[in-house]
PDB file of N, CA and C in Angstrom:
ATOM      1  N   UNK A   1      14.523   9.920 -41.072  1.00  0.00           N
ATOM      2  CA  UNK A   1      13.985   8.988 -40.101  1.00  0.00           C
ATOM      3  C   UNK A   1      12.464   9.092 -40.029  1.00  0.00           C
ATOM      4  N   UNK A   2      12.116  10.274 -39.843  1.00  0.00           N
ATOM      5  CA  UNK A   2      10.418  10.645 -39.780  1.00  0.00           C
ATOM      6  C   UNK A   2       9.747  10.347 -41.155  1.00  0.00           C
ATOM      7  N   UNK A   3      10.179  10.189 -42.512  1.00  0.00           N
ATOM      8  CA  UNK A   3       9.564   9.462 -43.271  1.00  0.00           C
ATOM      9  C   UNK A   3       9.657   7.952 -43.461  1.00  0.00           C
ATOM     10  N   UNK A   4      10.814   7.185 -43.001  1.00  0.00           N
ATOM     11  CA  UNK A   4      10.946   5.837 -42.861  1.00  0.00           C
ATOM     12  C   UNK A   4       9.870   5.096 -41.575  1.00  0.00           C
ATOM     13  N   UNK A   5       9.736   6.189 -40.649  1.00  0.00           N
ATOM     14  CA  UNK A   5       8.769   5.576 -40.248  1.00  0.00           C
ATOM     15  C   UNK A   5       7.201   6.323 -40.489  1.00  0.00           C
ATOM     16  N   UNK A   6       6.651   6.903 -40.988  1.00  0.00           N
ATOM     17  CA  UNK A   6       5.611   6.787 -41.545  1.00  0.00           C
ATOM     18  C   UNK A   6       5.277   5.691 -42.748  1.00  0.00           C
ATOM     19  N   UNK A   7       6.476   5.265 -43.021  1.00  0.00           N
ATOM     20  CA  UNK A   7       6.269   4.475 -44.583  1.00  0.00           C
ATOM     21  C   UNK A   7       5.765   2.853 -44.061  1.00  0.00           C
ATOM     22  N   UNK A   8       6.447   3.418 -42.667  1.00  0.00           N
ATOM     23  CA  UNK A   8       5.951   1.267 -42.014  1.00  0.00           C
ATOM     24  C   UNK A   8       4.732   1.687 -41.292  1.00  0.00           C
ATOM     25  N   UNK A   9       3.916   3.062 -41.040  1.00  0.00           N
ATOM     26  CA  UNK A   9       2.738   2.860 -40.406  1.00  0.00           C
ATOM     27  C   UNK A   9       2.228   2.676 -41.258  1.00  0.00           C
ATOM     28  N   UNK A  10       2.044   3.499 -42.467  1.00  0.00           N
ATOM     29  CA  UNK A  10       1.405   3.228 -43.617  1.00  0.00           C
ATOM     30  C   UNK A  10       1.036   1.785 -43.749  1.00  0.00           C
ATOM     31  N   UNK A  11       2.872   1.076 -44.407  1.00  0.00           N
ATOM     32  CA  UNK A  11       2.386  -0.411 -44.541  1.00  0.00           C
ATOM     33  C   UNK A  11       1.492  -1.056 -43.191  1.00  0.00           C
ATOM     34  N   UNK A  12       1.936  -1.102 -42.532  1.00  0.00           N
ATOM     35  CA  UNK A  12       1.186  -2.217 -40.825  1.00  0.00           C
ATOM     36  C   UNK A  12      -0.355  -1.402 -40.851  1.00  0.00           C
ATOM     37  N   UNK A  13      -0.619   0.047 -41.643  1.00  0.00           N
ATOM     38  CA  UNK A  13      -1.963  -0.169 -41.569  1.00  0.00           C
ATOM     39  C   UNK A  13      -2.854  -0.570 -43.017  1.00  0.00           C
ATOM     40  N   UNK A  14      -2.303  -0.626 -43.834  1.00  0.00           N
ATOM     41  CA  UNK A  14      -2.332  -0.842 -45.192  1.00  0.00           C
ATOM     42  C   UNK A  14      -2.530  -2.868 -45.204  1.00  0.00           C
ATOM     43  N   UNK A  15      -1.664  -3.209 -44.222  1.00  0.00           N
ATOM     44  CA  UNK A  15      -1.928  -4.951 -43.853  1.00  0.00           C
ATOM     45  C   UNK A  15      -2.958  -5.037 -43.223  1.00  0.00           C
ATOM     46  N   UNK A  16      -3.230  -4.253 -41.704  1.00  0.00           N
ATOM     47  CA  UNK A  16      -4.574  -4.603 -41.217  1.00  0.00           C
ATOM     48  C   UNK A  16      -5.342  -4.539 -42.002  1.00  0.00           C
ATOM     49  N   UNK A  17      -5.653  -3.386 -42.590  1.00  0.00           N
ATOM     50  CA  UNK A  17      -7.331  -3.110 -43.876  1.00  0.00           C
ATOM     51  C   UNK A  17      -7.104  -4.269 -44.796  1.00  0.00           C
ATOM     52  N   UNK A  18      -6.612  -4.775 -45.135  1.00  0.00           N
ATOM     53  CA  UNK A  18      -6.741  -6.153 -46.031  1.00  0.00           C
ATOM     54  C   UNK A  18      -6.348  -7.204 -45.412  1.00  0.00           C
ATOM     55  N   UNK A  19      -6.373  -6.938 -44.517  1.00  0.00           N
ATOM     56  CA  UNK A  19      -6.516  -8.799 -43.089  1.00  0.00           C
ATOM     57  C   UNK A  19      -8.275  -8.472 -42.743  1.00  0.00           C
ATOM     58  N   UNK A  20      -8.114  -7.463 -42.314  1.00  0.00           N
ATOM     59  CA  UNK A  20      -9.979  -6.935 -42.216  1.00  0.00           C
ATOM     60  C   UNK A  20     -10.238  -7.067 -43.578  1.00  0.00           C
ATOM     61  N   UNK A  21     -10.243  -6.942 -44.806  1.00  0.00           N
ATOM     62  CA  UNK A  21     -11.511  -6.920 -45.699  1.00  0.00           C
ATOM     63  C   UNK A  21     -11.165  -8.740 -45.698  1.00  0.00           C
ATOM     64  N   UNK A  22     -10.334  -9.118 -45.957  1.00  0.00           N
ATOM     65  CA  UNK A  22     -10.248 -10.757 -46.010  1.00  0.00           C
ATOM     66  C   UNK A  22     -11.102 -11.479 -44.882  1.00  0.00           C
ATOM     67  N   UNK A  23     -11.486 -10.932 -43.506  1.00  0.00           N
ATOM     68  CA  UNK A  23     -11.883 -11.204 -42.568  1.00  0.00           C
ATOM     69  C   UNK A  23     -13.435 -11.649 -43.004  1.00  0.00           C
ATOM     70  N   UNK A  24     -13.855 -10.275 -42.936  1.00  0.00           N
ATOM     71  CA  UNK A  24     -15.235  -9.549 -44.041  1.00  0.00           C
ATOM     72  C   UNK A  24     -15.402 -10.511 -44.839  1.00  0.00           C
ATOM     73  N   UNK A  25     -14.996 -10.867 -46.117  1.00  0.00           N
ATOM     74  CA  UNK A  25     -15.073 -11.831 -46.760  1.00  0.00           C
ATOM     75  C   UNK A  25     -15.290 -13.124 -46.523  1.00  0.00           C
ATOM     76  N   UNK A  26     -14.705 -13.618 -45.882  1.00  0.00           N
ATOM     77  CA  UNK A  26     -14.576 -15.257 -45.516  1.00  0.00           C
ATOM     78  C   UNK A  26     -16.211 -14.892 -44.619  1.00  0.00           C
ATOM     79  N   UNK A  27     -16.356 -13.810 -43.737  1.00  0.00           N
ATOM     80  CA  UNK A  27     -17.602 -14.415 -42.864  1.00  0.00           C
ATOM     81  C   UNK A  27     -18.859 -14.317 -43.857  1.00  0.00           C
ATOM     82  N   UNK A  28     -18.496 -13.529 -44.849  1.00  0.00           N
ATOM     83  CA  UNK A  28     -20.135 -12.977 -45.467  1.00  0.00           C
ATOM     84  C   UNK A  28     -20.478 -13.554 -46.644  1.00  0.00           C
ATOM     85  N   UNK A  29     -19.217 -14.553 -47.307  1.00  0.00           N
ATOM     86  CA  UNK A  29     -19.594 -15.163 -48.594  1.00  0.00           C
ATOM     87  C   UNK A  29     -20.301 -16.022 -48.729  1.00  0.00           C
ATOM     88  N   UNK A  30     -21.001 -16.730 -49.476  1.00  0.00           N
ATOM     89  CA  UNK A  30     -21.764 -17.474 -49.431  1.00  0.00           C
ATOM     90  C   UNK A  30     -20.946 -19.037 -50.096  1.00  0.00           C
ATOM     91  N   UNK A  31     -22.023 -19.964 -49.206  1.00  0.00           N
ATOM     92  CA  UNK A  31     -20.584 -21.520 -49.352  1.00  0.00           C
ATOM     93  C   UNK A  31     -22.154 -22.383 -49.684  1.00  0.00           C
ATOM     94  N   UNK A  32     -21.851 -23.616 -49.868  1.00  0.00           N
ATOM     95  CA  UNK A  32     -22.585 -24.299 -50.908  1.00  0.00           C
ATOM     96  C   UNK A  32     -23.594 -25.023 -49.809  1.00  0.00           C
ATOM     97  N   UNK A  33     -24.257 -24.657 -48.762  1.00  0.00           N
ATOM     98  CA  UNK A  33     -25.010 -24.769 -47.739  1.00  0.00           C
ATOM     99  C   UNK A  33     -25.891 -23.761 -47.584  1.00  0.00           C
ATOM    100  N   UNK A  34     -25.931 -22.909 -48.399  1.00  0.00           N
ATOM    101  CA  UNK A  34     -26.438 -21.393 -48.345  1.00  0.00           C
ATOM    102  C   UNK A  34     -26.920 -21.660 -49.850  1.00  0.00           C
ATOM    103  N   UNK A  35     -27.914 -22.737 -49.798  1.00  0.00           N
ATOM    104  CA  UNK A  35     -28.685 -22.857 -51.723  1.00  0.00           C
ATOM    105  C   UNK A  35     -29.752 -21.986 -51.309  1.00  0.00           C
ATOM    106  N   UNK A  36     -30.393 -22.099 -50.062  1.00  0.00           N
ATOM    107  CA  UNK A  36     -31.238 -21.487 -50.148  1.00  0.00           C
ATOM    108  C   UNK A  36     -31.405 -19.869 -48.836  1.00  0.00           C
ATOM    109  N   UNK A  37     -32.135 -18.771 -48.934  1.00  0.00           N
ATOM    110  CA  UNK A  37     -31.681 -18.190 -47.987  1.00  0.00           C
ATOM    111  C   UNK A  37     -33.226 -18.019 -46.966  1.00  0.00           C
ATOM    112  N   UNK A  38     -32.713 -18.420 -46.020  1.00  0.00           N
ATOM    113  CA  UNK A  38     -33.209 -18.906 -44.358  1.00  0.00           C
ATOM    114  C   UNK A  38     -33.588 -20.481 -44.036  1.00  0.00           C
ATOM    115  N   UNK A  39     -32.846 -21.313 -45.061  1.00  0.00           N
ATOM    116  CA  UNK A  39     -32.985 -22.492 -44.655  1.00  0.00           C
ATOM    117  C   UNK A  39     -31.619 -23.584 -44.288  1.00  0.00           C
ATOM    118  N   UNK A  40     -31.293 -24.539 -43.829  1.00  0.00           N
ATOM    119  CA  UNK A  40     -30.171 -24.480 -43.995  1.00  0.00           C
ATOM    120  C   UNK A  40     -30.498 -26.054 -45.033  1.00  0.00           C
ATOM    121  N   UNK A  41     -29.597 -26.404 -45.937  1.00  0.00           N
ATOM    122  CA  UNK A  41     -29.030 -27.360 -46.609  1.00  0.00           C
ATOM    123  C   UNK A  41     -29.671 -28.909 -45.733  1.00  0.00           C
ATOM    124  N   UNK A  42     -28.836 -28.474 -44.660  1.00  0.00           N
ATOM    125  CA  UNK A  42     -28.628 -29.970 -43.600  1.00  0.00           C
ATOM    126  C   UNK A  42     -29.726 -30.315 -42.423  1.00  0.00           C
ATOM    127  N   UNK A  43     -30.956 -29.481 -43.108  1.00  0.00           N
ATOM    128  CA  UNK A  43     -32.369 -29.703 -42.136  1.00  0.00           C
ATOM    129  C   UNK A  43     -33.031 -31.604 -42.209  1.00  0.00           C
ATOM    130  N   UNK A  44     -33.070 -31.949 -40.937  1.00  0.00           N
ATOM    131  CA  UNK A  44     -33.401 -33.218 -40.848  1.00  0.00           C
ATOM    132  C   UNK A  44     -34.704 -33.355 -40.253  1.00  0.00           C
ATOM    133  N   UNK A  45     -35.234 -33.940 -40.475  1.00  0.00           N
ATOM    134  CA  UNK A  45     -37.140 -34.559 -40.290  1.00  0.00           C
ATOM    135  C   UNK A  45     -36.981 -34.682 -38.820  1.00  0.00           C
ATOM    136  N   UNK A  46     -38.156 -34.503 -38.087  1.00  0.00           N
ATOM    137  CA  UNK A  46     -38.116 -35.718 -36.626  1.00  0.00           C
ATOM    138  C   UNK A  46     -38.362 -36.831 -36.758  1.00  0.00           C
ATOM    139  N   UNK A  47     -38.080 -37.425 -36.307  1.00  0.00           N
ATOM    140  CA  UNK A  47     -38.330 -38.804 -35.937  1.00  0.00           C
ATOM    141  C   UNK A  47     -39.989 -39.423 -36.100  1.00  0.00           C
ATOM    142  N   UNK A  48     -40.971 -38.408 -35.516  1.00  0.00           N
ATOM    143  CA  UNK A  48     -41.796 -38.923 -34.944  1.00  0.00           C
ATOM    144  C   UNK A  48     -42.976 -38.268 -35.878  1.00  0.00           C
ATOM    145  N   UNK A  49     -42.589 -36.662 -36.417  1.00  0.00           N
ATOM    146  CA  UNK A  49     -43.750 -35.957 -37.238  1.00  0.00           C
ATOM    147  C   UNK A  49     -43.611 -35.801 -38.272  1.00  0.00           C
ATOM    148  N   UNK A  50     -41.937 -35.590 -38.430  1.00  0.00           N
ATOM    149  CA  UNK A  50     -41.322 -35.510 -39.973  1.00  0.00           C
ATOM    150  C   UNK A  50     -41.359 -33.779 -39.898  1.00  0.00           C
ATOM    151  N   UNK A  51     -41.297 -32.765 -38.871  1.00  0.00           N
ATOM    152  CA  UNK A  51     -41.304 -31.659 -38.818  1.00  0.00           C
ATOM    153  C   UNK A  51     -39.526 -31.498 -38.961  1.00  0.00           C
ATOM    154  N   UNK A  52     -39.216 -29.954 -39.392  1.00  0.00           N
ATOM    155  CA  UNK A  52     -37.768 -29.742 -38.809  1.00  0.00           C
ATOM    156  C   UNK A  52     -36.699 -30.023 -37.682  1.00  0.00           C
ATOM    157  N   UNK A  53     -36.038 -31.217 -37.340  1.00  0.00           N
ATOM    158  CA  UNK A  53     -35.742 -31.342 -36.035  1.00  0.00           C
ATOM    159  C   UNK A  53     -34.619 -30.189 -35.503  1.00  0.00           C
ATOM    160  N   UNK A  54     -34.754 -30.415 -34.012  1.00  0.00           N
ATOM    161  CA  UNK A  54     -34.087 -28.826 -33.111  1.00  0.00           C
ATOM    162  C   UNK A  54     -33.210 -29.678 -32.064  1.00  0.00           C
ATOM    163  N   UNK A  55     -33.113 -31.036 -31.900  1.00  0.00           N
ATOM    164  CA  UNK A  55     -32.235 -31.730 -31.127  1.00  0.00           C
ATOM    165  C   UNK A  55     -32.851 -32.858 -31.498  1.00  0.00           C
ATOM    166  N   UNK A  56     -31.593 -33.932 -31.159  1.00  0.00           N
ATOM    167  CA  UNK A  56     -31.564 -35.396 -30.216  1.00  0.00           C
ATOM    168  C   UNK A  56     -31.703 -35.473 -28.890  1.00  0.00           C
ATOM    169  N   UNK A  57     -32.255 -36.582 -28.763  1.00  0.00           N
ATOM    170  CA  UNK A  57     -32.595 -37.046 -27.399  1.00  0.00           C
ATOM    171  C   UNK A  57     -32.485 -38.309 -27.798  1.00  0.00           C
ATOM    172  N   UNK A  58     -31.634 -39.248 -26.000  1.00  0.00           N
ATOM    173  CA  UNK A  58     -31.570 -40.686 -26.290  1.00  0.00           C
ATOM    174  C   UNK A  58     -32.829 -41.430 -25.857  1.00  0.00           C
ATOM    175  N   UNK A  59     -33.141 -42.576 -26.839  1.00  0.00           N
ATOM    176  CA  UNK A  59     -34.469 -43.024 -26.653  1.00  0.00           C
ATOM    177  C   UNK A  59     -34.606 -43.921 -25.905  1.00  0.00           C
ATOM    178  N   UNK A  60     -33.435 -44.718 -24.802  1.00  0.00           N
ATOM    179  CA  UNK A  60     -33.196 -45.581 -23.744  1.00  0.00           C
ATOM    180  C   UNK A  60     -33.045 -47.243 -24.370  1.00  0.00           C
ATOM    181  N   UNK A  61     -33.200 -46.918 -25.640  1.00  0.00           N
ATOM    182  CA  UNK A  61     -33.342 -48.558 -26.012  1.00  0.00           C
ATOM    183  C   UNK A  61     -31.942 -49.278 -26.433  1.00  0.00           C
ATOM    184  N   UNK A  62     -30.668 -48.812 -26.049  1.00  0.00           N
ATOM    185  CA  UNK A  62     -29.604 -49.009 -26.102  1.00  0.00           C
ATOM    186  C   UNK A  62     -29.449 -50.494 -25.127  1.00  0.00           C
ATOM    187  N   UNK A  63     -29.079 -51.716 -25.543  1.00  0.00           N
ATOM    188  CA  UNK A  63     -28.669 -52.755 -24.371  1.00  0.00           C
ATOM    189  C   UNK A  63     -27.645 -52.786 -23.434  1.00  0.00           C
ATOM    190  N   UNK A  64     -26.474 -51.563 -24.285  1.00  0.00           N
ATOM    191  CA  UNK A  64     -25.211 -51.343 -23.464  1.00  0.00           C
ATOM    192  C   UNK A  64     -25.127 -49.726 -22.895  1.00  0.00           C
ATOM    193  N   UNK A  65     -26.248 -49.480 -22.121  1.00  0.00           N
ATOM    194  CA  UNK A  65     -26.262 -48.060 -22.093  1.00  0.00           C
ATOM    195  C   UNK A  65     -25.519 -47.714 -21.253  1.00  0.00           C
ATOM    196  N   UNK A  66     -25.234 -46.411 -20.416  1.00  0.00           N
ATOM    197  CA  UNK A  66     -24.075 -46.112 -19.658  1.00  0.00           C
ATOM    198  C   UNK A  66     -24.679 -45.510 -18.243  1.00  0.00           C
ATOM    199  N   UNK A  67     -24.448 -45.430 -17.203  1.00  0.00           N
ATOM    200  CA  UNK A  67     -25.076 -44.654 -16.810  1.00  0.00           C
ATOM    201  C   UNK A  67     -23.897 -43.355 -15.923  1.00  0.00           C
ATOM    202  N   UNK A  68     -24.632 -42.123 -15.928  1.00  0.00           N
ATOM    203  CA  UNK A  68     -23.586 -41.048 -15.160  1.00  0.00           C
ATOM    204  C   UNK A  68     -23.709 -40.766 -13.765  1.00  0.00           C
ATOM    205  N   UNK A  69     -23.366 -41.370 -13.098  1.00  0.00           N
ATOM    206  CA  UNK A  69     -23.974 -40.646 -11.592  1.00  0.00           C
ATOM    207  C   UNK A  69     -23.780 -39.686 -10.885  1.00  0.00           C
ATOM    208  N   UNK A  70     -23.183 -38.821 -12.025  1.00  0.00           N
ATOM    209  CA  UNK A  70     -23.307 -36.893 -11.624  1.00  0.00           C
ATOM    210  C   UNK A  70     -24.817 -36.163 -12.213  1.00  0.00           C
ATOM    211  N   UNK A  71     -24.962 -37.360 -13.029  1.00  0.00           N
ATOM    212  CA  UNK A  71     -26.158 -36.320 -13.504  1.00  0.00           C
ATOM    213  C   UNK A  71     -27.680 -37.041 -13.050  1.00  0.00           C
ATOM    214  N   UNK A  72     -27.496 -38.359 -12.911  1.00  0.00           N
ATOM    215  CA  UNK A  72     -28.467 -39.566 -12.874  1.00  0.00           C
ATOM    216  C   UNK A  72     -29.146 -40.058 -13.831  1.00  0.00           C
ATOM    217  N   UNK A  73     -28.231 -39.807 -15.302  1.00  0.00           N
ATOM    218  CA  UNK A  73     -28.634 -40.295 -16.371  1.00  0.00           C
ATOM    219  C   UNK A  73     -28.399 -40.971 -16.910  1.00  0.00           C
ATOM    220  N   UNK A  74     -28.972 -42.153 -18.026  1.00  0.00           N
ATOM    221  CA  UNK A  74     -28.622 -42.979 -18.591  1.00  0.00           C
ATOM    222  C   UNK A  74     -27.999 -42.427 -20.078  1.00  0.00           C
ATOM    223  N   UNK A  75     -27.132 -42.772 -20.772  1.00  0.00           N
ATOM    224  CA  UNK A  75     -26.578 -42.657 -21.683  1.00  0.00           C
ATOM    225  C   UNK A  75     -25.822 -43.415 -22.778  1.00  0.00           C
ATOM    226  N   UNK A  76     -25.517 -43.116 -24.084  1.00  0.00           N
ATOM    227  CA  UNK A  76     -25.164 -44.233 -24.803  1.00  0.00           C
ATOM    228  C   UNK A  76     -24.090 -43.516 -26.294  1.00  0.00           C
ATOM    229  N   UNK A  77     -23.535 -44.500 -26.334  1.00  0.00           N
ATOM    230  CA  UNK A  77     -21.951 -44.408 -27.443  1.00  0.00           C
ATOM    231  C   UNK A  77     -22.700 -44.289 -28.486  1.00  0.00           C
ATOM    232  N   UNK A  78     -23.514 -44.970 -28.544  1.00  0.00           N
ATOM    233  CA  UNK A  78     -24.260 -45.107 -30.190  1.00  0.00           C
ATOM    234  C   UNK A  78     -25.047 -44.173 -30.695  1.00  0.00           C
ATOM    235  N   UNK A  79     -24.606 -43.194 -31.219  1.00  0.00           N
ATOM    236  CA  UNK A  79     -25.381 -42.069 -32.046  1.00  0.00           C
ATOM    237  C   UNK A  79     -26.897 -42.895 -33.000  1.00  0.00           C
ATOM    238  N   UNK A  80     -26.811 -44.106 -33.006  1.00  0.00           N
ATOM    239  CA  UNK A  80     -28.406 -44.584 -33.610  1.00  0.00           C
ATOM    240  C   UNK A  80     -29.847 -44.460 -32.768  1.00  0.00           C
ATOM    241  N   UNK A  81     -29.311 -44.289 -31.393  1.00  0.00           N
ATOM    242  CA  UNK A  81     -30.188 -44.027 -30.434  1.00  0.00           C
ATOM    243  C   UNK A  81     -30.196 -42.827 -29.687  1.00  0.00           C
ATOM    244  N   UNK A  82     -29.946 -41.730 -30.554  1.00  0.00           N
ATOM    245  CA  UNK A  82     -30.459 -40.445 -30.243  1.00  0.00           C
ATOM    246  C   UNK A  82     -30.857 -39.774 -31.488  1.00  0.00           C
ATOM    247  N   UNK A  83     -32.078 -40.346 -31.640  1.00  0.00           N
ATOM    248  CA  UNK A  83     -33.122 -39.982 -33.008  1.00  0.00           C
ATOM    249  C   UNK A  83     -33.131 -38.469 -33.008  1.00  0.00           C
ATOM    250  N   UNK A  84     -33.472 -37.573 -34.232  1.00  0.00           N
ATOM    251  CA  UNK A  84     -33.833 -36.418 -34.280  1.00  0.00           C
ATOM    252  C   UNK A  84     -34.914 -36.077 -33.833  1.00  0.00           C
ATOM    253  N   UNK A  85     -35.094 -35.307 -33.272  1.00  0.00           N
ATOM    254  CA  UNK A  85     -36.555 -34.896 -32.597  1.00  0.00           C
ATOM    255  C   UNK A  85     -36.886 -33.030 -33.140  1.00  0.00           C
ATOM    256  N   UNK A  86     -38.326 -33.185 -33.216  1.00  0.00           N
ATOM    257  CA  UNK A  86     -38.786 -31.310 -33.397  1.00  0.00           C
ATOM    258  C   UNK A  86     -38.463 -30.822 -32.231  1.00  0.00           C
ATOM    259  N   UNK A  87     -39.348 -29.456 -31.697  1.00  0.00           N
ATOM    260  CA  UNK A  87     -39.370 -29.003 -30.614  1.00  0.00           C
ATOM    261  C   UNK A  87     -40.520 -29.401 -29.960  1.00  0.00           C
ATOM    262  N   UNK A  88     -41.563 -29.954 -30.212  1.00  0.00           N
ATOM    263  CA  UNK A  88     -42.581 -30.486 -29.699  1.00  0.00           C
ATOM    264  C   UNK A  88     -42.258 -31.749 -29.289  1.00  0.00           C
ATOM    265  N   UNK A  89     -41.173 -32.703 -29.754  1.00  0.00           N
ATOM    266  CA  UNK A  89     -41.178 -34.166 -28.929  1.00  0.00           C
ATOM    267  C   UNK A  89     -39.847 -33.890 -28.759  1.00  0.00           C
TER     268      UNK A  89
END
């Protein structure tokens, strides 16, 4: 009995260490967004300088805009009117 069950701690720890190195793996490999290293692939211009943008913001020029009156903001469906912006605009 006392070796039948060492033989399943063994296995159940013999599964974790290769669920962990598989873990390990998947986070640290490199995927086809990673051409270059500290930049990312999917860097977009601003709008306004052509610098790296760091958010959208909506630019109000929507005709069907929405408004929220939890927040007191105007808002809009159309992702064409929330241009990329740097951190400076």
């Amino acid at each position: 009995m006392s070796s039948s069950l060492t033989a399943v701690v063994v296995l159940v720890t013999l599964l974790h260490v290769g669920a962990f190195a598989v873990m390990i793996w998947i986070r640290v490999r490199r995927t086809e967004a990673d051409d270059t290293p500290g930049r990312r692939a999917s860097t977009t211009p601003c709008a306004v300088c052509g610098e790296p943008a760091t958010h959208r913001s909506y630019d109000g020029r929507d005709p069907d805009q929405q408004y929220d009156p939890h927040t007191g903001r105007y808002w809009s469906a159309d992702m064409a009117h929330y241009p990329p912006l740097c951190a400076a605009h």
